[in-house]
Protein backbone atom coordinates (compact mmCIF):
# COMPACT_ATOMS: atom_id res chain seq x y z
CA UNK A 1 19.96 -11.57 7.16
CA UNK A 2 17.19 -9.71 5.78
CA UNK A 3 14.48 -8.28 8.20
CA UNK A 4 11.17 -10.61 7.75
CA UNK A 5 7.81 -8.48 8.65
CA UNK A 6 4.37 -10.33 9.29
CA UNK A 7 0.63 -8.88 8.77
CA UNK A 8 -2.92 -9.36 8.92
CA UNK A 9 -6.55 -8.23 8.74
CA UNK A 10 -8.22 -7.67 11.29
CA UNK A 11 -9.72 -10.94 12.43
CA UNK A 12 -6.86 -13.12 11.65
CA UNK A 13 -8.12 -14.99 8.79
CA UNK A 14 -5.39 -13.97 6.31
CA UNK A 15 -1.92 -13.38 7.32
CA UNK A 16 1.05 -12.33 5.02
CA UNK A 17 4.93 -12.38 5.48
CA UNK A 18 7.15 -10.02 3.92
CA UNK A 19 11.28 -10.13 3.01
CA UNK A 20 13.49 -6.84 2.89
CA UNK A 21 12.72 -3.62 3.27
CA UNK A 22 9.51 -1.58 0.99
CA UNK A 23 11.00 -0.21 -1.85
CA UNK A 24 8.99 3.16 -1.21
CA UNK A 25 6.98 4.27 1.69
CA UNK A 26 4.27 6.43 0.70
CA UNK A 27 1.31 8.01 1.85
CA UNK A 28 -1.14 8.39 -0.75
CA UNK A 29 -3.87 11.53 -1.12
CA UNK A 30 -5.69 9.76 -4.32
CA UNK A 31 -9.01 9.77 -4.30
CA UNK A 32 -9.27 6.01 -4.72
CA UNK A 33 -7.63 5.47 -1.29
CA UNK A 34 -10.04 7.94 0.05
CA UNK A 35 -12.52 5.95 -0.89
CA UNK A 36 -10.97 2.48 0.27
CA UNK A 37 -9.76 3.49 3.42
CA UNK A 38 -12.48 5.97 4.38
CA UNK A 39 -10.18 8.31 5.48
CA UNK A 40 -7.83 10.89 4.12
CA UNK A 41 -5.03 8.76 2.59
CA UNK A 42 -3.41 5.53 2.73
CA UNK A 43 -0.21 4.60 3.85
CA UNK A 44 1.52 2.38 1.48
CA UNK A 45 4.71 0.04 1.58
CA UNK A 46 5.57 -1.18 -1.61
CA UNK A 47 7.55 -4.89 -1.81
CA UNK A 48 8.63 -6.41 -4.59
CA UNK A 49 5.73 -9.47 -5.61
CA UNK A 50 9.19 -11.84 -4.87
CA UNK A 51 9.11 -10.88 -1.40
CA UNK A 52 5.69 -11.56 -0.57
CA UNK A 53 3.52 -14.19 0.79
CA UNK A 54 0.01 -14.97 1.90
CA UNK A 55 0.58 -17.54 4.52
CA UNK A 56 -2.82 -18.33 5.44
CA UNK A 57 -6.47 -17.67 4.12
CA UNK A 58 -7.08 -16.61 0.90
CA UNK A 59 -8.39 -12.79 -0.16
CA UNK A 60 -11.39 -11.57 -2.16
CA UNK A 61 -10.29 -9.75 -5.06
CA UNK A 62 -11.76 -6.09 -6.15
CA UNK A 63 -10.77 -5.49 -10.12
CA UNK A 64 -10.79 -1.79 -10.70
CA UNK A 65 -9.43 0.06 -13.59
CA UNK A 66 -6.37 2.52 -12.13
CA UNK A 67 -5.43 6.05 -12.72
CA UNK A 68 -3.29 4.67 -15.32
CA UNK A 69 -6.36 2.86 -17.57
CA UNK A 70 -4.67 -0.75 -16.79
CA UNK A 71 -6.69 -3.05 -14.11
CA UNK A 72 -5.57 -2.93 -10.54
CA UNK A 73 -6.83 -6.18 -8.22
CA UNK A 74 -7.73 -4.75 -4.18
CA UNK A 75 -7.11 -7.71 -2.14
CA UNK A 76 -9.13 -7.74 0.67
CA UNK A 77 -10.61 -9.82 3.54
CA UNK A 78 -14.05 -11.46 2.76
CA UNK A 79 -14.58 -11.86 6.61
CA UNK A 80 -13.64 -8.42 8.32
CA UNK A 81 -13.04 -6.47 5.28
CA UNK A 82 -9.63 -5.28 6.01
CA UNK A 83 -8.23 -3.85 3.04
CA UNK A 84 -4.65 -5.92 2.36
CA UNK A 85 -2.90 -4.93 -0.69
CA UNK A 86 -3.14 -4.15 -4.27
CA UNK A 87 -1.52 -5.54 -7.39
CA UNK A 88 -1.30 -3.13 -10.08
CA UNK A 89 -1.21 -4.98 -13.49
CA UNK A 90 0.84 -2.51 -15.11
CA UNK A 91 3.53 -3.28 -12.20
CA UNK A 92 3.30 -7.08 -12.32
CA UNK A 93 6.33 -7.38 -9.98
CA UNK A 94 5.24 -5.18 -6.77
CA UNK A 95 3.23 -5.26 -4.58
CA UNK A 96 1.55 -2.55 -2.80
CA UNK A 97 0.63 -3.31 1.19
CA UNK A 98 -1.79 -1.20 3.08
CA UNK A 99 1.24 -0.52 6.28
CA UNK A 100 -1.61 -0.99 8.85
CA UNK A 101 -1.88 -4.84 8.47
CA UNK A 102 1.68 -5.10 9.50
CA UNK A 103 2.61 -6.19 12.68
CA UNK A 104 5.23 -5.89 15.64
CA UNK A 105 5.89 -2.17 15.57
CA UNK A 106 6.29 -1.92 11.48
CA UNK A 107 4.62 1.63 11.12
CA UNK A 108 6.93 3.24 13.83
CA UNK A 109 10.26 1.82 12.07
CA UNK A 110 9.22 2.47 8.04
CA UNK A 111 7.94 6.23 8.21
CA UNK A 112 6.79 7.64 4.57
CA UNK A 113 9.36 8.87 2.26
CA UNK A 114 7.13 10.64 0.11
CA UNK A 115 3.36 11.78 -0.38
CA UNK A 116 1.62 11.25 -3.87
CA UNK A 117 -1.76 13.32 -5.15
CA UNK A 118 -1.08 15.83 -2.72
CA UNK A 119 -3.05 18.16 -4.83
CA UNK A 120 -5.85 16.52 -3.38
CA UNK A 121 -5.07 16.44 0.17
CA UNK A 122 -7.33 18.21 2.08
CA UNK A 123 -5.94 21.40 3.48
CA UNK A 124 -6.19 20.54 6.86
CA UNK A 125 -3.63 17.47 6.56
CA UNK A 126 -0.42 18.42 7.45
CA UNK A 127 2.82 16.88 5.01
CA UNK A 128 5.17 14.09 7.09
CA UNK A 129 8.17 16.40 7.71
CA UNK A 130 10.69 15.49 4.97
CA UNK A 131 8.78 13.35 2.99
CA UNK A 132 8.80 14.21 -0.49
CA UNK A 133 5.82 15.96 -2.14
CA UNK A 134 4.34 14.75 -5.26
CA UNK A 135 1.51 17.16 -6.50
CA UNK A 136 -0.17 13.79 -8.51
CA UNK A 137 1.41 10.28 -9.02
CA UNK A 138 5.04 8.80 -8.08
CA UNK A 139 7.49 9.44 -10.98
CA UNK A 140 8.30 6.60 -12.71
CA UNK A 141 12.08 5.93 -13.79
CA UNK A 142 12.68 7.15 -17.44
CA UNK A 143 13.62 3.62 -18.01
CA UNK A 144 9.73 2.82 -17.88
């Protein structure tokens, strides 16, 4: 039976409910998630869009046009602000979840595989051991 995983923001008003295991477990040095954590990176879990669901509340949606030109919609809560997860358009089938809205010991079981835009991470923050080291985005497949 596939492991189930739960989330939410911060005050409760939206939770989510995830299927599997992330496909990739990232932490990202962009300067985007600089900017939308307020921190130094963000540490992603990506899920495939057919494993995810928002089981209560609904998010407020931030359109912003990606590293890649195409849109990419920042779901968020309107209440707490609690960044959720982000849909890129050019990847209609993932889904890209911010790992601290998960719940019940998630970020001490799914530890990043690799780190993307490293060539922006400030000097002073030290790679995961083993994680792989990507000096800008995550390679796509050449099937892409």
């Amino acid at each position: 039976m596939p492991a189930t995983y739960t989330g939410s923001c911060s005050c409760g008003a939206i939770k989510i409910e995830l299927q599997g295991e992330p496909s990739i477990q990232t932490l990202c040095h962009c300067s985007d998630c600089h900017k939308s954590t307020g921190s130094t990176y963000s540490t992603n879990f990506i899920w495939s869009k057919s494993d995810f669901k928002v089981v209560v509340g609904e998010p407020k949606v931030y359109e912003k046009i990606g590293g890649s030109g195409n849109p990419v919609y920042k779901q968020f809560c309107g209440t707490c602000g609690s960044p959720m997860w982000t849909r890129p358009s050019a990847l209609p089938d993932i889904v890209i979840i911010k790992a601290g809205v998960l719940e019940d010991g998630a970020l001490a079981k799914l530890a990043p595989a690799a780190e993307t835009f490293t060539s922006r991470k400030p000097g002073w923050v030290k790679s995961v051991e083993g994680a792989a080291q990507f000096a800008e985005t995550y390679p796509r497949p050449p099937s892409q």
